[in-house]
N, C-alpha and C. Protein backbone atom coordinates (compact mmCIF):
# COMPACT_ATOMS: atom_id res chain seq x y z
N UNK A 1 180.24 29.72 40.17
CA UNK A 1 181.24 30.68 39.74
C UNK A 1 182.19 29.99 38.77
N UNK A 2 182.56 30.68 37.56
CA UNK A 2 183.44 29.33 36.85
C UNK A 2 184.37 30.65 36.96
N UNK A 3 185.87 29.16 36.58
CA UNK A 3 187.05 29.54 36.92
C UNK A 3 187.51 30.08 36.31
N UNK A 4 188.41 30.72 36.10
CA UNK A 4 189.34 31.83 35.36
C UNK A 4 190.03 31.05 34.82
N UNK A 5 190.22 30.56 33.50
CA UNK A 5 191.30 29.94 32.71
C UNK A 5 192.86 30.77 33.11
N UNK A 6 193.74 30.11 33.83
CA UNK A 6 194.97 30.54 34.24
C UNK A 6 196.15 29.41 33.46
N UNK A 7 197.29 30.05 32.58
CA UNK A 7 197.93 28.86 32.43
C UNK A 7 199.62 29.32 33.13
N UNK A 8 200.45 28.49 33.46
CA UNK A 8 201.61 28.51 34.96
C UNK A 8 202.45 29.13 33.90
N UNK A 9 202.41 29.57 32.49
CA UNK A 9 203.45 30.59 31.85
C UNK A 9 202.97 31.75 32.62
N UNK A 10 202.09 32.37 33.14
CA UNK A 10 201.33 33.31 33.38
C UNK A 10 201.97 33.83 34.65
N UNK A 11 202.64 33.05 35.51
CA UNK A 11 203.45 33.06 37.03
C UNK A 11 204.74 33.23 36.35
N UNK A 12 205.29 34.58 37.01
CA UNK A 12 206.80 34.64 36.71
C UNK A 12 207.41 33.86 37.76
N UNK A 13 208.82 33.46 37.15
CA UNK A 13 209.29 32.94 38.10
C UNK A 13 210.23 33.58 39.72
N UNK A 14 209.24 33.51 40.48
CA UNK A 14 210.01 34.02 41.54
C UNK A 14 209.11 33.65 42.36
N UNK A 15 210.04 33.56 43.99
CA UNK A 15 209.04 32.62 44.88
C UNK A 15 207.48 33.01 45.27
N UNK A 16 207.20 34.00 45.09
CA UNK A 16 205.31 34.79 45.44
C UNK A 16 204.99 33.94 44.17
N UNK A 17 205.19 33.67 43.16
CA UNK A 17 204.30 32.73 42.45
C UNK A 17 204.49 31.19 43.21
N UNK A 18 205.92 31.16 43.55
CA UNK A 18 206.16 29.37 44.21
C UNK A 18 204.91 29.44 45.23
N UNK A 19 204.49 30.68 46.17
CA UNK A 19 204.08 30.36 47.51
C UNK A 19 202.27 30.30 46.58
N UNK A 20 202.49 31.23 45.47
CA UNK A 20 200.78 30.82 45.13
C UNK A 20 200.57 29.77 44.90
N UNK A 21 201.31 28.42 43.88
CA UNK A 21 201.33 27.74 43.54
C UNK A 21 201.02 26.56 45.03
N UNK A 22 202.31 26.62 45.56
CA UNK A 22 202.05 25.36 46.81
C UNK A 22 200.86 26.02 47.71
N UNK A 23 200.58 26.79 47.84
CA UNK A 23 199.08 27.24 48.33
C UNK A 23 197.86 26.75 47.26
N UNK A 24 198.33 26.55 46.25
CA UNK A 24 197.05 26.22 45.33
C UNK A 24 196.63 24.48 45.43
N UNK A 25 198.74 23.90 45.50
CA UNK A 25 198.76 22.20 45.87
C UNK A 25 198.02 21.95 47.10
N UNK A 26 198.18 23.00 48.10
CA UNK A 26 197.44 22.33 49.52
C UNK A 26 196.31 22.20 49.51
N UNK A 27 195.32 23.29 49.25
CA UNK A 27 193.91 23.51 49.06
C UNK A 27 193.64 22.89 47.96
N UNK A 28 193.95 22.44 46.86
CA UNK A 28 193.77 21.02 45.90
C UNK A 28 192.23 21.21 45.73
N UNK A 29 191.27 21.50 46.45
CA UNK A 29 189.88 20.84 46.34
C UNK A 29 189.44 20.46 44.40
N UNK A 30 189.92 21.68 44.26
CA UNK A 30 190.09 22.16 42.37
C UNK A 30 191.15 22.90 41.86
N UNK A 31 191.89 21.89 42.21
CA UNK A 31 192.71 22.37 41.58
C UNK A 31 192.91 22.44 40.17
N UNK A 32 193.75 23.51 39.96
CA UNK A 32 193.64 24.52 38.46
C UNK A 32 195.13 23.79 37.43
N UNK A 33 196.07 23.01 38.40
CA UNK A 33 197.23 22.71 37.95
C UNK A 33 197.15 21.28 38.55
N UNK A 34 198.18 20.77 37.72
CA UNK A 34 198.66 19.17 38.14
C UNK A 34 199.77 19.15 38.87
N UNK A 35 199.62 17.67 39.52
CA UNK A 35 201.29 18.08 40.54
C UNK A 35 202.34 18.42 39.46
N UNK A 36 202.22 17.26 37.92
CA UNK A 36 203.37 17.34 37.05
C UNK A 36 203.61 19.08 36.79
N UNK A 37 202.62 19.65 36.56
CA UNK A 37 203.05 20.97 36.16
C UNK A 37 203.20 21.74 37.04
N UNK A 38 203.23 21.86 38.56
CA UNK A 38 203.22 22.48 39.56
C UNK A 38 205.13 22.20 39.43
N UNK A 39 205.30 20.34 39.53
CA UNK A 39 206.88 20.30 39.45
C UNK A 39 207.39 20.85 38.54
N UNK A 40 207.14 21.11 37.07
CA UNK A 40 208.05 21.23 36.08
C UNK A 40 208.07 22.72 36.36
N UNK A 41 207.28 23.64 36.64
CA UNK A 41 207.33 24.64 36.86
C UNK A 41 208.11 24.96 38.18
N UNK A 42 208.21 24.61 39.21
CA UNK A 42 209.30 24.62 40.00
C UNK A 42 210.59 24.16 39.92
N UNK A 43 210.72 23.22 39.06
CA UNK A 43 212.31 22.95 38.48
C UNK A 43 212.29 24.07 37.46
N UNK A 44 211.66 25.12 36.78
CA UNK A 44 212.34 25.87 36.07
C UNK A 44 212.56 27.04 36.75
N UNK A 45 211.94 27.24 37.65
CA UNK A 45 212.27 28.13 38.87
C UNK A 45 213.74 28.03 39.79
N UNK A 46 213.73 26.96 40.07
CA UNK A 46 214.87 26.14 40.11
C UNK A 46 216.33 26.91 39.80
N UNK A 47 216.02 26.24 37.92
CA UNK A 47 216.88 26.54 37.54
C UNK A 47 217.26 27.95 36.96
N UNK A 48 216.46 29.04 37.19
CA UNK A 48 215.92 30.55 37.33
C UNK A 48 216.85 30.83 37.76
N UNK A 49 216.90 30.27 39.32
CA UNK A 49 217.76 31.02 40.28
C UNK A 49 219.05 30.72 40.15
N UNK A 50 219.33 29.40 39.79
CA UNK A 50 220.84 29.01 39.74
C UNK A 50 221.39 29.79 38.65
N UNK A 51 220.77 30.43 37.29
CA UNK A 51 220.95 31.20 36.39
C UNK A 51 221.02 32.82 36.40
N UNK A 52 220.37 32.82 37.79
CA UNK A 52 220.12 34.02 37.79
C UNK A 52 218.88 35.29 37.08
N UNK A 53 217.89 34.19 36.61
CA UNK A 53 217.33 34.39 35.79
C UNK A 53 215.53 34.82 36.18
N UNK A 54 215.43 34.69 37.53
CA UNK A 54 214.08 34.52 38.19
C UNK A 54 213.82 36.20 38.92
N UNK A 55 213.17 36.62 39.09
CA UNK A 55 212.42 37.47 39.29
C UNK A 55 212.32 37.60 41.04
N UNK A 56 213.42 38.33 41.69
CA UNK A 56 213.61 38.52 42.77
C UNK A 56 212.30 39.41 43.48
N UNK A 57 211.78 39.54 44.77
CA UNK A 57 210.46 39.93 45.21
C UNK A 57 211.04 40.15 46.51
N UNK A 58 212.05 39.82 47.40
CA UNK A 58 212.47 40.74 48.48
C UNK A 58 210.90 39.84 49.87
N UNK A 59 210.27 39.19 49.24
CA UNK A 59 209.39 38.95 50.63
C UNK A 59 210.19 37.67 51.15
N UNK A 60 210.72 36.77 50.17
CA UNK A 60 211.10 35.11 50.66
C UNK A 60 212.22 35.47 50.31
N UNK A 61 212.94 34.40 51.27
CA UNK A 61 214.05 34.04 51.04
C UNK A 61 214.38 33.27 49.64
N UNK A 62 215.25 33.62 48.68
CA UNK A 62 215.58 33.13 47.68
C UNK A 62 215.93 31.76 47.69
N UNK A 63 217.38 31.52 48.69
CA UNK A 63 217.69 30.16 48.91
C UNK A 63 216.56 28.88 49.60
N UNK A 64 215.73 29.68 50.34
CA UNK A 64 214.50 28.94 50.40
C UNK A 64 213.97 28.74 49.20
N UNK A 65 213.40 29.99 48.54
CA UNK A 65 212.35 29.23 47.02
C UNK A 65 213.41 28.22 46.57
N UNK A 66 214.62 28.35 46.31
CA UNK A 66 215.39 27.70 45.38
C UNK A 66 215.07 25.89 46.12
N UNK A 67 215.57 25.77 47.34
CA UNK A 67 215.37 24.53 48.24
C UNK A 67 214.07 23.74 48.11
N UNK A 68 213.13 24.88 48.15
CA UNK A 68 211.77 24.34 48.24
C UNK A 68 211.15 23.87 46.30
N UNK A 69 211.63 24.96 45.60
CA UNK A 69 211.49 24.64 44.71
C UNK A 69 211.93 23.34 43.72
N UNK A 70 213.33 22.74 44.36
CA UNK A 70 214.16 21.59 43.85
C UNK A 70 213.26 20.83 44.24
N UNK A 71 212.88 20.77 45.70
CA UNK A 71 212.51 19.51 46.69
C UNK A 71 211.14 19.32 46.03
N UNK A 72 210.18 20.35 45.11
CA UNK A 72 208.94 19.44 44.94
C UNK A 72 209.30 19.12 43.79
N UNK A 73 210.10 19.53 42.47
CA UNK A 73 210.67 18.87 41.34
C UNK A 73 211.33 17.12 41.46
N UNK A 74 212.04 17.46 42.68
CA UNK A 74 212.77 16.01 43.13
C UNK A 74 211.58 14.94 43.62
N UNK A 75 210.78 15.52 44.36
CA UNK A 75 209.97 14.47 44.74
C UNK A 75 208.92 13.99 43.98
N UNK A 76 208.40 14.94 42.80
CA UNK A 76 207.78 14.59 42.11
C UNK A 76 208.79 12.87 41.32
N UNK A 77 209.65 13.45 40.46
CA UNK A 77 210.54 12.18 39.78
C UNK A 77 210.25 10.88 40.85
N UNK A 78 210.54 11.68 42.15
CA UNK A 78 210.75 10.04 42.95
C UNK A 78 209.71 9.51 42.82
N UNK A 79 207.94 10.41 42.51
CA UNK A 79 207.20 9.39 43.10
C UNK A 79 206.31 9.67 41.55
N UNK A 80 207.58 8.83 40.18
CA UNK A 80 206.94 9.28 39.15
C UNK A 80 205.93 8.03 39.01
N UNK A 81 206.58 7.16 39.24
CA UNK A 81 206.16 5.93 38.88
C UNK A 81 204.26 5.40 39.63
N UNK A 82 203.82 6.38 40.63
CA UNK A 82 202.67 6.71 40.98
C UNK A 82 201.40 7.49 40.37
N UNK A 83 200.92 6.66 39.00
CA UNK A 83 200.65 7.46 38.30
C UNK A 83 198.86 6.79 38.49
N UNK A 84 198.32 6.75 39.53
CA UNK A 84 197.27 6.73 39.80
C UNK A 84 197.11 7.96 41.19
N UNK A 85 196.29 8.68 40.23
CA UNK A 85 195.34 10.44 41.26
C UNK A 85 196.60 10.99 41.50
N UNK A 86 196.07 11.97 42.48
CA UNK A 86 196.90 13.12 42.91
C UNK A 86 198.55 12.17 43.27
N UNK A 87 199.42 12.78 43.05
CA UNK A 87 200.79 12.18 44.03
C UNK A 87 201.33 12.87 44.77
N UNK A 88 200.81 14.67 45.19
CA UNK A 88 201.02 14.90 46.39
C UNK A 88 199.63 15.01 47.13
N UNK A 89 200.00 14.78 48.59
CA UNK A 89 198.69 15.61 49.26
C UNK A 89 199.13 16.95 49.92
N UNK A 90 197.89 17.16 50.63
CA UNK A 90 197.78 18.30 51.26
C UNK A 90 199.13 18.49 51.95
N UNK A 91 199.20 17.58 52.89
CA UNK A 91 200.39 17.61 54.18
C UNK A 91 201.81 18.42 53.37
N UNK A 92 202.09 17.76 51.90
CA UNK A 92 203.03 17.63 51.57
C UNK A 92 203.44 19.35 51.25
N UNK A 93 202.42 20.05 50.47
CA UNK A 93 202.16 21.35 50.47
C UNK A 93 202.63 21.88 51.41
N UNK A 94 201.85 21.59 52.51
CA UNK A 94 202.09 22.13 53.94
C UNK A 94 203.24 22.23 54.32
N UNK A 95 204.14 21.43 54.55
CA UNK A 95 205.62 21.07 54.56
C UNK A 95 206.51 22.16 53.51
N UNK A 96 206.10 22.18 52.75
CA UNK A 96 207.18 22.69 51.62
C UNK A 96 206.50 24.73 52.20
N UNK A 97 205.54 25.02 52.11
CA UNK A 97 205.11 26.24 52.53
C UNK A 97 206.07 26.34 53.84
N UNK A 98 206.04 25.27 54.76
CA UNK A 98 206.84 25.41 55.93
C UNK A 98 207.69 26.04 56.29
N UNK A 99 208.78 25.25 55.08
CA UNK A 99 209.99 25.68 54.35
C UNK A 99 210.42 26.63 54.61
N UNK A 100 209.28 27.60 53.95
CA UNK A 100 209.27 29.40 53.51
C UNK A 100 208.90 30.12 54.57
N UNK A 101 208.62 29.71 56.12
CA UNK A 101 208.30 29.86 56.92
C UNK A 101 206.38 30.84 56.75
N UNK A 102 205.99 29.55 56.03
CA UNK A 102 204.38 30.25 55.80
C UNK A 102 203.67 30.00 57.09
């Protein structure tokens, strides 16, 4: 089956794209995105919400996407300097979905 060329402009920003996205980081097998662009795209989500600017959806909690969304932007930076394979795993996904009470 080949994949659907998808690019992360394509996800508005609001958390049902955050929860597709860290659902896409956990299951990783093929993944379609990199952690870097999974983060940069959650720091602009991020900063969406602090702007007011993100695309409200009424299923998640906002201040959650916003939390969850900083925390994989932040942890990405921390663990920039890891620039051999993936730098999150699965678990880490898992955790942040947590968050959102997935």
């Amino acid at each position: 089956m080949a994949g659907t060329k998808v690019n992360l402009a394509d996800f508005p920003l609001s958390a049902d794209s955050l929860v597709r996205l860290l659902r896409e980081g956990r299951d990783g097998e093929e993944a379609r995105f990199t952690d870097q662009a999974i983060a940069d795209w959650c720091y602009d989500l991020f900063s969406a919400i602090d702007c007011k600017r993100h695309v409200a959806d009424g299923r998640y909690s906002t201040e959650a996407a916003r939390e969850v969304a900083y925390s994989v932007a932040l942890q990405f930076e921390a663990d920039f300097l890891n620039v051999t394979g993936r730098v999150f795993d699965a678990a880490i996904y898992r955790s942040w979905l947590a968050e959102l009470r997935l």
